[in-house]
Each structure stands twice: as C-alpha cells, then as structure tokens.
Protein backbone atom coordinates (compact mmCIF):
# COMPACT_ATOMS: atom_id res chain seq x y z
CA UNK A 1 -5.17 -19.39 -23.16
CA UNK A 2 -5.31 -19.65 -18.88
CA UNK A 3 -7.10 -17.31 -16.92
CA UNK A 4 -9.15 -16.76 -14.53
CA UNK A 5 -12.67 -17.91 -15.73
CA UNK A 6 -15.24 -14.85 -15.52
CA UNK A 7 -18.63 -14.95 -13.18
CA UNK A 8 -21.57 -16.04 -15.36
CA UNK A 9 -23.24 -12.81 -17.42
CA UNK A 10 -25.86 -10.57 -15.13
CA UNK A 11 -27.06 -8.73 -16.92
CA UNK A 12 -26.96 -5.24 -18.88
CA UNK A 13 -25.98 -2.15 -16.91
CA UNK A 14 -26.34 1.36 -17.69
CA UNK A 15 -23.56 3.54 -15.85
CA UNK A 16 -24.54 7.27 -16.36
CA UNK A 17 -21.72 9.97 -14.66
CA UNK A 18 -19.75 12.62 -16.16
CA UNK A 19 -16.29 12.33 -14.56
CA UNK A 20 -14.29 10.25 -17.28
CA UNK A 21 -12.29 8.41 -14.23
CA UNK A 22 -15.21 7.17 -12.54
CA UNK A 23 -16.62 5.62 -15.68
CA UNK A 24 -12.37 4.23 -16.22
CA UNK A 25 -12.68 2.69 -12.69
CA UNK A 26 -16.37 1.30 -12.54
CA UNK A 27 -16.94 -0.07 -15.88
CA UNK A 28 -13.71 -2.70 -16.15
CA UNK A 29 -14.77 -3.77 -12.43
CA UNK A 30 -18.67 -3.78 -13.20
CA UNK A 31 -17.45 -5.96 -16.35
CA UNK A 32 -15.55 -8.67 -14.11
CA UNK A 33 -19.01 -8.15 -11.31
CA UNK A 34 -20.23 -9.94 -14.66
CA UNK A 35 -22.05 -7.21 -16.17
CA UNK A 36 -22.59 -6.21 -20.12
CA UNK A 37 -21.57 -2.05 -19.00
CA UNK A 38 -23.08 0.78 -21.25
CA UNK A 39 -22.10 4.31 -20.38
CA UNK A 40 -23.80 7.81 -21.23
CA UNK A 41 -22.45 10.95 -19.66
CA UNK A 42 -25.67 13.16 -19.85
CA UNK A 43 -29.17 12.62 -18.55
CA UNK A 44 -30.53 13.12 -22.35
CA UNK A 45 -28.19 10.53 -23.66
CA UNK A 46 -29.16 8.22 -20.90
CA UNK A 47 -33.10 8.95 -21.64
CA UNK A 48 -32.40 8.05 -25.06
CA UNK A 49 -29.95 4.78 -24.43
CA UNK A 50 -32.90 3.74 -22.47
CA UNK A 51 -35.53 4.29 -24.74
CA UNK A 52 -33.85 2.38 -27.14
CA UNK A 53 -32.45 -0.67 -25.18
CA UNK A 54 -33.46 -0.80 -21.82
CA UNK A 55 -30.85 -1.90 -19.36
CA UNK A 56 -31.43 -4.49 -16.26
CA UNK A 57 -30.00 -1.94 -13.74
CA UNK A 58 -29.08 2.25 -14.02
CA UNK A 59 -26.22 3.46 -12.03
CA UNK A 60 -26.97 7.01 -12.02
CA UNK A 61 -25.11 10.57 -10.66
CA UNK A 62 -26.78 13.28 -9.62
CA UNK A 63 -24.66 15.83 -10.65
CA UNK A 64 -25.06 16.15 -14.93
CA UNK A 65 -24.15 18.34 -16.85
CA UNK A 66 -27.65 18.78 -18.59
CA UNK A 67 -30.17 18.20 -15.84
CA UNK A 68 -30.20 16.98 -12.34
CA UNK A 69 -29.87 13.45 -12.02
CA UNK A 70 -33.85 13.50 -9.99
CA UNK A 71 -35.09 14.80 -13.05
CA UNK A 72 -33.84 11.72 -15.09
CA UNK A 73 -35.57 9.07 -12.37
CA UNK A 74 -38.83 10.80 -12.82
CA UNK A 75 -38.76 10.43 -16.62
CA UNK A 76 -37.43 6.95 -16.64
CA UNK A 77 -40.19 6.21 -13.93
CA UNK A 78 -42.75 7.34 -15.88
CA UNK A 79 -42.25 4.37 -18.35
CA UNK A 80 -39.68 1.76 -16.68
CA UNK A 81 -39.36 -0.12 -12.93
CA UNK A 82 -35.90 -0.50 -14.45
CA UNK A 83 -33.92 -0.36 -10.85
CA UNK A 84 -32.41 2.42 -10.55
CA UNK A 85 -29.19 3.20 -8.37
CA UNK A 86 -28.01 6.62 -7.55
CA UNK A 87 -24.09 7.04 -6.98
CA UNK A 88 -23.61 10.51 -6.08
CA UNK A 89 -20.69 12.48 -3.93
CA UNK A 90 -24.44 14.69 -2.29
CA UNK A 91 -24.78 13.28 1.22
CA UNK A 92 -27.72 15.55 2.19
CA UNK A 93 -30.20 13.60 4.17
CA UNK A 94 -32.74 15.29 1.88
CA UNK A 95 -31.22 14.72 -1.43
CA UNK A 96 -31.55 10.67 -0.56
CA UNK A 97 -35.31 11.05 0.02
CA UNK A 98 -35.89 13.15 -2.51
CA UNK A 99 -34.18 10.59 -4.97
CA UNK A 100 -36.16 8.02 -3.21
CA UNK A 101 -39.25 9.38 -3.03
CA UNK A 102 -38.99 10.17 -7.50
CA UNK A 103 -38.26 6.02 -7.38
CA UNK A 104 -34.75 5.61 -7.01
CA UNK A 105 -34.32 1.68 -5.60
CA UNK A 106 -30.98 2.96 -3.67
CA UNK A 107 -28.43 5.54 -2.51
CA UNK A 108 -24.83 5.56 -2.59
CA UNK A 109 -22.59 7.87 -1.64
CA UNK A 110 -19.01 8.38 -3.60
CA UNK A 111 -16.86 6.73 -2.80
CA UNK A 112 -17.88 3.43 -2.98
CA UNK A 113 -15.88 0.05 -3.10
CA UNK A 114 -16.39 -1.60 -6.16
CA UNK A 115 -17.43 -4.90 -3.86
CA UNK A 116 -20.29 -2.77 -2.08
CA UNK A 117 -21.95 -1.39 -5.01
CA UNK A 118 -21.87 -5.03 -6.82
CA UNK A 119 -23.71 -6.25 -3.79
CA UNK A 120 -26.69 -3.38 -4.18
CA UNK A 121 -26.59 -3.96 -7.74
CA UNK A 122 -27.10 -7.49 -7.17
CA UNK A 123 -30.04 -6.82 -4.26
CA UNK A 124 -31.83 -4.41 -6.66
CA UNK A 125 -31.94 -6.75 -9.29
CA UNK A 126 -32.92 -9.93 -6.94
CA UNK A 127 -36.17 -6.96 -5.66
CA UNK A 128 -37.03 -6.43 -9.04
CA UNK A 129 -37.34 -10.14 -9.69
CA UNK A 130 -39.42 -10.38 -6.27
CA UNK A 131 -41.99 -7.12 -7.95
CA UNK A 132 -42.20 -9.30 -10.95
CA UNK A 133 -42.49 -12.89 -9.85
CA UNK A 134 -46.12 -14.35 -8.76
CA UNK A 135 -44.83 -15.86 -5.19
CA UNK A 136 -47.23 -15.23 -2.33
CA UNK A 137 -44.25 -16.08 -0.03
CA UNK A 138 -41.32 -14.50 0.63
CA UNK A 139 -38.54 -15.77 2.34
CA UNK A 140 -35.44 -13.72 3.78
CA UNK A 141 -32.72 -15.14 6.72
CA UNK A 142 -34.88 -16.19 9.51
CA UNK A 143 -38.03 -14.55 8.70
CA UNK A 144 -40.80 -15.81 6.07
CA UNK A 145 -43.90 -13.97 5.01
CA UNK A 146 -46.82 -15.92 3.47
CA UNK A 147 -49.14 -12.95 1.94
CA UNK A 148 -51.81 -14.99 0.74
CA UNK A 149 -52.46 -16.23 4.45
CA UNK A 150 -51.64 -12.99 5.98
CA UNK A 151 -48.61 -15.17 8.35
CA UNK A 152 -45.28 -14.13 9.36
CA UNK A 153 -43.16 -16.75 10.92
CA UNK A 154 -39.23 -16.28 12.58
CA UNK A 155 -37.18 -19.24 12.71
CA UNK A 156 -40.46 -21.02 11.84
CA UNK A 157 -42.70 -19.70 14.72
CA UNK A 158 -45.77 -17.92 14.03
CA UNK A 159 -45.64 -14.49 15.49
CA UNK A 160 -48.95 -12.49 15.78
CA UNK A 161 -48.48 -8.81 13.85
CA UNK A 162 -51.27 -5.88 14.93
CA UNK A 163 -52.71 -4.64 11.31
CA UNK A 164 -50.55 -1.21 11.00
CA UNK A 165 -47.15 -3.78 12.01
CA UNK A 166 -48.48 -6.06 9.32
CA UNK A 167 -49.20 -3.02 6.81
CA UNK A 168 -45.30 -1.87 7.43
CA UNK A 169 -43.83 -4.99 7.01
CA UNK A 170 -46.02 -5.87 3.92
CA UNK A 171 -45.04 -2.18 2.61
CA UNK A 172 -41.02 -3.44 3.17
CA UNK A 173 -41.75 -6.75 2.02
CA UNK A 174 -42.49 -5.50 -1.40
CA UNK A 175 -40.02 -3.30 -1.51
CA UNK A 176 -37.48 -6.21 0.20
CA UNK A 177 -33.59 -5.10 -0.94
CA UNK A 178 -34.42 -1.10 -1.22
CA UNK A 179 -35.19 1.64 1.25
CA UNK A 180 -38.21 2.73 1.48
CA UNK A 181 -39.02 6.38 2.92
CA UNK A 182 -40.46 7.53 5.85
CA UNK A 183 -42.88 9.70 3.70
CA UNK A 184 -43.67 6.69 1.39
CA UNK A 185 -44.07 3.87 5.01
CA UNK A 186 -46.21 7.01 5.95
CA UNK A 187 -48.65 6.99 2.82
CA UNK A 188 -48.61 2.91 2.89
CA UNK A 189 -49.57 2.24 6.57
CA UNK A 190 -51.82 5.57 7.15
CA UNK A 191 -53.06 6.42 3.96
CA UNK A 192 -51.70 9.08 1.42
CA UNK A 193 -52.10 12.80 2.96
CA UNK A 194 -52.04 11.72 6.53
CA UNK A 195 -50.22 14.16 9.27
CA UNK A 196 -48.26 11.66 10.68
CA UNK A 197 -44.52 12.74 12.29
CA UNK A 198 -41.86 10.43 11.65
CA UNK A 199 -41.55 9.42 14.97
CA UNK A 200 -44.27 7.14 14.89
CA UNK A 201 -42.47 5.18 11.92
CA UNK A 202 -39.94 4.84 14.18
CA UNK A 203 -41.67 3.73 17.41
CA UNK A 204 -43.45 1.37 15.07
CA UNK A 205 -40.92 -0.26 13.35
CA UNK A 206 -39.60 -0.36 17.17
CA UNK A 207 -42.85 -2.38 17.33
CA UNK A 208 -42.45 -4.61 14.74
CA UNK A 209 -38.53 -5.46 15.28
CA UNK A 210 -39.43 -7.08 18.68
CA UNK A 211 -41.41 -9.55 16.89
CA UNK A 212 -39.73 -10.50 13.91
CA UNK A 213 -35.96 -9.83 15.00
CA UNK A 214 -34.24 -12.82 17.33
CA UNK A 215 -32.16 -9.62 18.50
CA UNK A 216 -34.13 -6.58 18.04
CA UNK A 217 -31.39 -4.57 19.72
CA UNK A 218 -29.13 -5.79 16.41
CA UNK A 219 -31.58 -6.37 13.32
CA UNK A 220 -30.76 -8.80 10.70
CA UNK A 221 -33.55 -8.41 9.03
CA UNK A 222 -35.31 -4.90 9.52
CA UNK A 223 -32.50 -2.33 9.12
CA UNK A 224 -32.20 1.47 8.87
CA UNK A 225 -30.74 3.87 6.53
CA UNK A 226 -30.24 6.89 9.22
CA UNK A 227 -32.56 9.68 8.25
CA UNK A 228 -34.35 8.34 5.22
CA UNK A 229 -36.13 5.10 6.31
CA UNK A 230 -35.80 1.69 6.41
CA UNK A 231 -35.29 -1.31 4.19
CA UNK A 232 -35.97 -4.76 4.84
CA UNK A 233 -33.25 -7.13 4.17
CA UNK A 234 -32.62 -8.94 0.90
CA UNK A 235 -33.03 -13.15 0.34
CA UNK A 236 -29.25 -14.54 0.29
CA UNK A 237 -28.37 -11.03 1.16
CA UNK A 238 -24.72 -11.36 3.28
C-alpha cells in the first residue's frame, strides 16, 4: 500500500492535559512528528505512567484536575531529568519562572502550532543528550565553546570573555536549548543567596552578546524569553 513514508521513530512522549480535544489534536500530529504518544489526564496518573515507563519527553498542563501541574515537575524532578515541557493557556510572567525554576526545560503557551512545539520537543531532547554526553565542546551556529580549555570562539575567532561573562555563558551552555531564569543565571554567576537585581543579568548578558553575537543588536545565538530569562540557542536549531 502507497503512502507517505513516516519520519524515523523519536522517541516516547508523555502528553499529560485534561481537555479531551487537545489530547485528539496533539497526539495524531505528535505521532506523524515521529513520536510513540502516551497520554494521562491527571498529575497522579502521570506520576505513576512515569514511574513505571519513563518517557523521553513530558508535555505537561498546568491546569489538572488533581494537582497543579508545578507540583507534578517537582516530584518527577526529584527522581528524573526526563525533559519536561509545559503547555499551558497561564501566560503570567510568574507562572513561567515558577515552572522553570521547579525544572521545567520549557514554556508554551496554548495555542501552539503543532510545527512549533515539535521543534521544542526536538531542542529539549537534543539538551538532554548535550547533559548526558561527555563532550567538552559544544558547538551551536557560529559560536563554539571548548570547556576543557576555558575558549569561546565566533566564526572561528577567539574572543576574550571576563570570568562572570564566561560563568553566564557556561551556565547557558549547559542548559543550551532551554531557558534558564534570571533567579537560577543569578545563583550560577553570583553564588546562591546573592542580592543581585535582575538588571545586572541583563546589562551582562548585554556584555556578553557584543562578543559572541556577529549582530548583537539581532542575536542568533543568545536570545531572550521576555521576563523570564534567557536561553542560548540550540545545535541545528532553525
């Protein structure tokens, strides 16, 4: 039988919402993405699901009907670096960090296009590979960062980083493909408990983007998420 051939398997995806048409629209689209899709429609039952089979990637709704969506990253956090992506219709500034902060890898608003969320899905998974994998050197568009030698290069030119520019972009660099907070750039760069006001993250970063961006007044590879933080960009990411 013809047909149009399939993309090659992904992986296994847990999709955890309550609304029976979002889990009729995502799954059959996640499916073609090339993902295996489970579905749960309760934060226990997704607990549990996990528990029992762990998944490559969580797509995850705050709004449950037995417990806030936050409270199911901390529990899966305190046993899994499982990615975890929330998809929620909340669009408070302080509903993102707070997901963020409890380990959440990314935040979506609803709604999404399904060709959007495939691409986070698919930069999640490539920064959990990048956590996991023993490279001292990591590579993204025009910038490369050899850890080992402490080196940053753009377009292949060795560019000289203070040590709080080379603490932030180490700090993004292992985190490359999520956001990372303000609070948690904050804790990495000057130390957990410091009184530090956001605005030095940004004048920082500020810093840093005029060294390792060919056009810091359009980054390619050091972008923001407006009021959360920032996240450096993904390898192959478009």
């Amino acid at each position: 039988m013809s047909g149009r051939a399939l993309p090659p398997q992904s992986g296994r995806l847990l999709l955890v919402d309550d609304e029976p048409q979002i889990l009729r629209a995502l799954t059959p689209a996640l499916n073609a993405g090339g993902f295996e899709v489970e579905t749960a429609t309760t934060g226990e039952s997704a607990i549990a699901r996990m528990a029992a089979e762990p998944c490559d990637v969580v797509i995850l709704d705050l709004g449950l009907p037995d417990m806030d969506g936050k409270e199911v990253i901390r529990r899966i956090r305190d046993w899994s670096e499982t990615p975890i992506i929330v998809l929620s219709a909340r669009d408070l500034e302080q509903e993102k960090i707070d997901a963020l902060d409890l380990g959440a890898d990314d935040f979506v608003n609803k709604p999404v296009g399904v060709g959007e969320l495939l691409a986070r899905v698919r930069a999640s998974l490539r920064g959990r590979e990048r956590r996991f994998a023993a490279s001292a050197i990591l590579r993204t568009g025009d910038l490369e960062v050899d850890f080992a030698a402490r080196q940053v290069r753009i377009l292949g030119e060795e560019v000289r980083l203070t040590p709080r520019e080379y603490d932030l972009l180490r700090t993004l660099a292992r985190h490359a493909g999520r956001v990372v907070t303000h609070r948690q750039i904050i804790s990495a760069v000057w130390g957990a408990g410091a009184m530090v006001d956001a605005q030095f993250v940004r004048v920082l970063v500020g810093q840093l983007r005029q060294k390792i961006e060919v056009e810091p007044s359009a980054p390619r590879n050091l972008l923001t998420e407006p009021g959360v933080g920032y996240r450096l960009r993904a390898e192959d990411a478009d």
